[in-house]
N, C-alpha and C. Protein backbone atom coordinates (compact mmCIF):
# COMPACT_ATOMS: atom_id res chain seq x y z
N UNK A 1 123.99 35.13 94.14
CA UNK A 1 124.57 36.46 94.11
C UNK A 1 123.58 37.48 94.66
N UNK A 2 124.08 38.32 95.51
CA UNK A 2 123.43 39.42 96.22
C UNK A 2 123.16 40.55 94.65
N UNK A 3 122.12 41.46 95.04
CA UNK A 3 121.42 42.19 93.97
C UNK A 3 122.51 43.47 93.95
N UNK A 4 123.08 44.00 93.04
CA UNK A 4 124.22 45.26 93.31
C UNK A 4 123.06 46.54 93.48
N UNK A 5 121.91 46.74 93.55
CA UNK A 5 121.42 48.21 94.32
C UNK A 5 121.15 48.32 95.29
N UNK A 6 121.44 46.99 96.42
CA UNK A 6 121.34 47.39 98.00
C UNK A 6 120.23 46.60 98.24
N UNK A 7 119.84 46.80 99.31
CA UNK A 7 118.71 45.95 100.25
C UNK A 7 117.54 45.91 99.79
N UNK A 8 117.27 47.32 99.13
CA UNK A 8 116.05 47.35 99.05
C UNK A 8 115.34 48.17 98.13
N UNK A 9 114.96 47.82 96.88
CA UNK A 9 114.36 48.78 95.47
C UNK A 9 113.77 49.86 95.89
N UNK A 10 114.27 50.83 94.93
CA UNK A 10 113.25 52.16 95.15
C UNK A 10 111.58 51.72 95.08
N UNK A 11 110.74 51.08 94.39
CA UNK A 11 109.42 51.44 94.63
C UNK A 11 108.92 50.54 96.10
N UNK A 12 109.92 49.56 96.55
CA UNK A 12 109.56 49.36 98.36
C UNK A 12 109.72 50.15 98.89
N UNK A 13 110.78 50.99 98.51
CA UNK A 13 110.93 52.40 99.83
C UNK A 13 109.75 53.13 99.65
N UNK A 14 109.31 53.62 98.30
CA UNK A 14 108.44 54.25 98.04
C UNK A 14 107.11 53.69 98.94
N UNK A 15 107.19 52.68 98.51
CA UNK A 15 105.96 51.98 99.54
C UNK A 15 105.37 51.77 100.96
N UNK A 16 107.05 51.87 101.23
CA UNK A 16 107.06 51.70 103.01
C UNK A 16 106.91 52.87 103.36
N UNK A 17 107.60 54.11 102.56
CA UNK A 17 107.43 55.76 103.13
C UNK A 17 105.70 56.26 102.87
N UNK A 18 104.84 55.50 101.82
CA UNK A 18 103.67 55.92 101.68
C UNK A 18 102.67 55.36 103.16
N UNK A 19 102.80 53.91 102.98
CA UNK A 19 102.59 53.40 104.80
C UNK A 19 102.40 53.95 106.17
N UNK A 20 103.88 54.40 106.18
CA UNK A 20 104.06 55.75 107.23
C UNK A 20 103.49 57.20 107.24
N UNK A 21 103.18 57.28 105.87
CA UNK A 21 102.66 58.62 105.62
C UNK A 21 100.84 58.26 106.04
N UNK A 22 100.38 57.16 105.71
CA UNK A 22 99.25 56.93 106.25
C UNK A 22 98.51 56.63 107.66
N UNK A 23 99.74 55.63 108.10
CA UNK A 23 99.85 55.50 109.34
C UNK A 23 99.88 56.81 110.39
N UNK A 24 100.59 57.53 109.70
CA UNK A 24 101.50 58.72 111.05
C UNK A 24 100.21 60.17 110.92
N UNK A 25 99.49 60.10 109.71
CA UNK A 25 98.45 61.12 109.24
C UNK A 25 97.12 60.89 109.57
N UNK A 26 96.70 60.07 108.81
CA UNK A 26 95.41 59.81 108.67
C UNK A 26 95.10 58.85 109.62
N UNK A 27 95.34 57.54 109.57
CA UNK A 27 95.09 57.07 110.97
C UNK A 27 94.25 57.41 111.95
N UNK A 28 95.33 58.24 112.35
CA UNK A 28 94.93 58.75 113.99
C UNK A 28 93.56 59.55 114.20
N UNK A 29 93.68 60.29 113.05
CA UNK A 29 92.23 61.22 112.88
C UNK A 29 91.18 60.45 112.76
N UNK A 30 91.23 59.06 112.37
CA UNK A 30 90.00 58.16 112.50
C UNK A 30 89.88 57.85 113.95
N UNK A 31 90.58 58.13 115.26
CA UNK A 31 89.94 57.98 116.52
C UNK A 31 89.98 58.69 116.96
N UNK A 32 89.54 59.96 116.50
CA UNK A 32 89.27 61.02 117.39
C UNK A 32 88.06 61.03 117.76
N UNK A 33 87.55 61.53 118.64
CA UNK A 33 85.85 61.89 119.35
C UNK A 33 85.48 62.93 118.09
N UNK A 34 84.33 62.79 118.15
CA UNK A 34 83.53 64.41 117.36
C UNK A 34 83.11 65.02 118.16
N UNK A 35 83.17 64.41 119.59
CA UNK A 35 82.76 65.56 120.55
C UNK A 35 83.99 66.70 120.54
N UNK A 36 85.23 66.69 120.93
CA UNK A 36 86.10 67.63 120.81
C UNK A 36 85.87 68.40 119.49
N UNK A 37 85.37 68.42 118.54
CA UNK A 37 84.63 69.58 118.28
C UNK A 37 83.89 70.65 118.40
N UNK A 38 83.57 70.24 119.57
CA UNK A 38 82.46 71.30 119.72
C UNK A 38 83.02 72.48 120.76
N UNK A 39 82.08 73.79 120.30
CA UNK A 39 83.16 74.84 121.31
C UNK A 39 82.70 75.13 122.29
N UNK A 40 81.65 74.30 123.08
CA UNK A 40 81.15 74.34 124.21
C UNK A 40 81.97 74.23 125.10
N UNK A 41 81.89 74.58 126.58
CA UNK A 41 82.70 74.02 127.71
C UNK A 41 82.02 73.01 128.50
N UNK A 42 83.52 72.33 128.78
CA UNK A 42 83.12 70.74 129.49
C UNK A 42 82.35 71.00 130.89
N UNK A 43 82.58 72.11 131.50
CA UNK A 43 82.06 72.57 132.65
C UNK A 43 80.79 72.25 132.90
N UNK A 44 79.80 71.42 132.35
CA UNK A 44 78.68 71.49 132.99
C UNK A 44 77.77 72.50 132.73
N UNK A 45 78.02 73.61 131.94
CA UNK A 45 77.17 74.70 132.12
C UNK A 45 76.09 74.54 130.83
N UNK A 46 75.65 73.26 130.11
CA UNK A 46 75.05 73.01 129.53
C UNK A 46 73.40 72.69 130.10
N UNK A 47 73.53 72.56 131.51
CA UNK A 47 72.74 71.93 132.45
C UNK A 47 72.24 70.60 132.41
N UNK A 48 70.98 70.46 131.96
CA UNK A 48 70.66 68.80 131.63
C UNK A 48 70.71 68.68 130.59
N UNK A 49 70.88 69.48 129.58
CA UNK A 49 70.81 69.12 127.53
C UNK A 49 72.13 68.28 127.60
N UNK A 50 72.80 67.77 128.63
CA UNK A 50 74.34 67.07 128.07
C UNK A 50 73.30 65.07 127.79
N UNK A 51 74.66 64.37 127.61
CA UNK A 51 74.25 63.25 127.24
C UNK A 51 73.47 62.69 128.11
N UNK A 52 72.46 61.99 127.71
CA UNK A 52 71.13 61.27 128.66
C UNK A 52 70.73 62.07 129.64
N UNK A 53 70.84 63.61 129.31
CA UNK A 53 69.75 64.26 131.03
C UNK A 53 70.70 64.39 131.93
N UNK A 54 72.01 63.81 131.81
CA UNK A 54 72.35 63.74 132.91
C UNK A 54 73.26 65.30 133.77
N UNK A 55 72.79 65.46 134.76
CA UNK A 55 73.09 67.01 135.54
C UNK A 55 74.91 66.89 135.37
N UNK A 56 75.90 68.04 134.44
CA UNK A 56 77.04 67.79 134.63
C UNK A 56 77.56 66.94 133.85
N UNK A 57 77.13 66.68 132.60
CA UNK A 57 77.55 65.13 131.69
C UNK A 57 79.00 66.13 131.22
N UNK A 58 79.85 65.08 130.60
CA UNK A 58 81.19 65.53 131.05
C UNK A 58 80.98 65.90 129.08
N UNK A 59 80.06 65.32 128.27
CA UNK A 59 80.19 65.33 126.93
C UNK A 59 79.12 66.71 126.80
N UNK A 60 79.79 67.94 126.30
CA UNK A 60 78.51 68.91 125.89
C UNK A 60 77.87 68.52 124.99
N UNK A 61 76.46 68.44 124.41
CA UNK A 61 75.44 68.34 123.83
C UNK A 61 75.39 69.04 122.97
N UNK A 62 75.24 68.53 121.20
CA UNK A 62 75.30 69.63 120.13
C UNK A 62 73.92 70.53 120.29
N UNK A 63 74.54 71.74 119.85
CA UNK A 63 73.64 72.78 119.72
C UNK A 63 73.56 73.89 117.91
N UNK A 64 72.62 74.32 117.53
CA UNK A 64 72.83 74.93 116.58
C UNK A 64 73.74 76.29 116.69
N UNK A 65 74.24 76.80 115.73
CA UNK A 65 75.11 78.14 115.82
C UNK A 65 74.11 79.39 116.31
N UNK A 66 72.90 79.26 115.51
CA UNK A 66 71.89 80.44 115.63
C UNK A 66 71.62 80.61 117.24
N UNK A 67 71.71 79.12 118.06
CA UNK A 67 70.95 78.93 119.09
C UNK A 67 71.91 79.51 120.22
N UNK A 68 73.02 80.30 119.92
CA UNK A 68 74.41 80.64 121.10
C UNK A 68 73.71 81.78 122.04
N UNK A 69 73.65 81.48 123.22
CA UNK A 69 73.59 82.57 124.11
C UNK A 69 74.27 84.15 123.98
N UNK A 70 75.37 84.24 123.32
CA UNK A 70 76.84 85.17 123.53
C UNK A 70 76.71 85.50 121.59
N UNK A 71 75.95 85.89 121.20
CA UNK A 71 75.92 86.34 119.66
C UNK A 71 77.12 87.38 119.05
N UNK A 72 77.92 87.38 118.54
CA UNK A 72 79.18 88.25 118.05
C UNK A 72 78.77 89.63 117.17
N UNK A 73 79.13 90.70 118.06
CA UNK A 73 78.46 92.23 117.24
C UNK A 73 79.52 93.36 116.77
N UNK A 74 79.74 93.59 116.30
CA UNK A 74 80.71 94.89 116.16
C UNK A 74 80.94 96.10 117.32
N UNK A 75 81.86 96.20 117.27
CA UNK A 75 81.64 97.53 118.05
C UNK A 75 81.87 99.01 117.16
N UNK A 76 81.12 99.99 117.67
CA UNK A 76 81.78 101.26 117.12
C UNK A 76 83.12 101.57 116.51
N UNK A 77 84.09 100.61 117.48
CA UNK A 77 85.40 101.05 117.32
C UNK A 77 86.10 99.90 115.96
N UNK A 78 85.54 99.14 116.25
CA UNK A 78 85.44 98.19 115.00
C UNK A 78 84.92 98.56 113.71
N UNK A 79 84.04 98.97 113.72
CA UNK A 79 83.53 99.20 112.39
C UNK A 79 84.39 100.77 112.15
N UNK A 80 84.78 101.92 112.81
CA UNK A 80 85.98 102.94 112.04
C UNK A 80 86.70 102.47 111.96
N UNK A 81 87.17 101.25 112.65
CA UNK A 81 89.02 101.12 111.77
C UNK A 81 88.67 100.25 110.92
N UNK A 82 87.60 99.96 110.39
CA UNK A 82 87.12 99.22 109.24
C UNK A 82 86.77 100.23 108.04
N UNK A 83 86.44 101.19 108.90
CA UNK A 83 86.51 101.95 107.22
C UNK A 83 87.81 102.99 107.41
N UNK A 84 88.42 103.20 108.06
CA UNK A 84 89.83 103.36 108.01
C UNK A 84 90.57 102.60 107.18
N UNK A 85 90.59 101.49 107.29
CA UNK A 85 91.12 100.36 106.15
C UNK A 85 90.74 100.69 104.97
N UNK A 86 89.53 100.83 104.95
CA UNK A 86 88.77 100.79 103.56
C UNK A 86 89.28 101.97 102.41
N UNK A 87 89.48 103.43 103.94
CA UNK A 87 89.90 104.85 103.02
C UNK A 87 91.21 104.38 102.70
N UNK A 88 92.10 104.02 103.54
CA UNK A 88 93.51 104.15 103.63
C UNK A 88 93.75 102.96 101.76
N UNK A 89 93.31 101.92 101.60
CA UNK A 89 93.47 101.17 100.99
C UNK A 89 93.05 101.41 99.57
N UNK A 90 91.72 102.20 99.53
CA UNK A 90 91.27 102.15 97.76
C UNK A 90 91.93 102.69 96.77
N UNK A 91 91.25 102.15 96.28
CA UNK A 91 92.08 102.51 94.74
C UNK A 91 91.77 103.89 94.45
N UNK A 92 92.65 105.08 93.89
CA UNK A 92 92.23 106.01 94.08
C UNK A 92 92.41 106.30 92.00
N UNK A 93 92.28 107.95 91.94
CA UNK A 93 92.31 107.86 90.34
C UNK A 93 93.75 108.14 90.14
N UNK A 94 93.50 107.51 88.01
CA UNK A 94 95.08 107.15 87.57
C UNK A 94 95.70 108.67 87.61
N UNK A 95 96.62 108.67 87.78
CA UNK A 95 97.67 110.28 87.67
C UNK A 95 96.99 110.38 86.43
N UNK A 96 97.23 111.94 86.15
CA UNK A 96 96.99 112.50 85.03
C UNK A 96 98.60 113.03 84.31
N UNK A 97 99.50 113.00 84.80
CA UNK A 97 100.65 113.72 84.40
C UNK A 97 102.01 112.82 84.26
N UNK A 98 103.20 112.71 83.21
CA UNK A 98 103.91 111.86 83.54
C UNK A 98 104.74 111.68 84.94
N UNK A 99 104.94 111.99 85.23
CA UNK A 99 105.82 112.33 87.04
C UNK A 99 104.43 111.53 87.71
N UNK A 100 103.63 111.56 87.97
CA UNK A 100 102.28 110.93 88.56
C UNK A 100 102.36 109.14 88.37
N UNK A 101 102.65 109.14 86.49
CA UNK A 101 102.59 107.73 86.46
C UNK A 101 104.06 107.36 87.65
N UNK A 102 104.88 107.89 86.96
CA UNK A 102 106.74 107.68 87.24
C UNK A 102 106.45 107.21 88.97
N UNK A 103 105.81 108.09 89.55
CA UNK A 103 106.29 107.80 90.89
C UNK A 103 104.84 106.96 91.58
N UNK A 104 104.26 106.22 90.45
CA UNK A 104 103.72 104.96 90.55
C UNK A 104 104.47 103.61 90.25
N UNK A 105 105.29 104.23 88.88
CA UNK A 105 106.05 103.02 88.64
C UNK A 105 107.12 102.61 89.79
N UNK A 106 107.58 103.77 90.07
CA UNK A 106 109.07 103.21 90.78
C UNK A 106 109.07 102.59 91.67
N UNK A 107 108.31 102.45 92.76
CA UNK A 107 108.07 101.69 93.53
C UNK A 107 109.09 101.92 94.72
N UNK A 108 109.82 100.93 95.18
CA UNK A 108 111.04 101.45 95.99
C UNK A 108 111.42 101.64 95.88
N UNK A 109 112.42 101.91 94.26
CA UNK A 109 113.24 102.03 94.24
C UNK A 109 113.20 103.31 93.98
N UNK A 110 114.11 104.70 94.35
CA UNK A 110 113.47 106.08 94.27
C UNK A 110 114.06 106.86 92.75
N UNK A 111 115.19 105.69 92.56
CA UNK A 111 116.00 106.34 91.10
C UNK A 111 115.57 105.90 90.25
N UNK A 112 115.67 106.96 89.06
CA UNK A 112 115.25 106.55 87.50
C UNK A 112 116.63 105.49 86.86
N UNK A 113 115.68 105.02 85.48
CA UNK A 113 116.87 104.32 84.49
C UNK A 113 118.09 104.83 84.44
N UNK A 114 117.45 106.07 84.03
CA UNK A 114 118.92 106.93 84.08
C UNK A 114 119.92 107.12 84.95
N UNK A 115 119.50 107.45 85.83
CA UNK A 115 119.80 107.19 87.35
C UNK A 115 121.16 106.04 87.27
N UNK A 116 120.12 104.80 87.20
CA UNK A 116 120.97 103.50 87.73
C UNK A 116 122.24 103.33 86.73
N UNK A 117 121.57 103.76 85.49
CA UNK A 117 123.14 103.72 84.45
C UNK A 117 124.28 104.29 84.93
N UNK A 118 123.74 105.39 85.50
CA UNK A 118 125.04 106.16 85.07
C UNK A 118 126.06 105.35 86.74
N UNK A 119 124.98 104.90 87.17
CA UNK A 119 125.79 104.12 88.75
C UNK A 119 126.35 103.43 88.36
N UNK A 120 126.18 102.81 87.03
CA UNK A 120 127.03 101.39 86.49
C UNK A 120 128.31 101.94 86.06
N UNK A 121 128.35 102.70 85.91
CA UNK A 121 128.97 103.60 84.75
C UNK A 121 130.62 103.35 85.71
């Protein structure tokens, strides 16, 4: 007699879908290069530091971060809309008055409790 839940038990499916999940994921990331890491360009412009000396090696040659030609700086205009952000955003002080809290609480919505009742109404 054939089994009455079908071809094939839930914890094989489970099994075969975990498989695929390994296969189709992880896998592949085990043959990747570690050279494609790096954010050098393949261009050659490493000069002879590429693999073995050689003038033009097609693999760039690791280098430290500190050691980058092209160092990343702010500009003027960068750093005001950075403190533009900073004014526009802080926390400023709590209201002192009820209407102060109120039109903290409400948020979007612009009507009071009262308000919305009487809409039900």
């Amino acid at each position: 007699m054939a089994p009455k839940g079908g071809l094939f038990s839930l914890p094989l499916l489970l099994l075969g879908g975990f498989a695929l999940l390994v296969f189709f994921f992880f896998l592949p990331s085990l043959f990747r290069s570690s050279y494609l890491c790096y954010s050098e360009s393949r261009s050659g412009a490493t000069g002879s530091s590429g693999v073995g000396g050689k003038e033009g090696s097609e693999i760039p040659s690791r280098t430290s971060p500190s050691s980058s030609s092209n160092p990343v700086s702010a500009s003027a205009d960068d750093i005001s809309w950075l403190r533009d952000q900073l004014r526009a955003n802080e926390l400023r002080d709590p209201p002192t008055t009820a209407e102060g809290w109120h039109m903290l609480r409400k948020g979007i919505n612009p009507r009071t409790r009262a308000q919305q009742l009487e809409d039900l109404r």
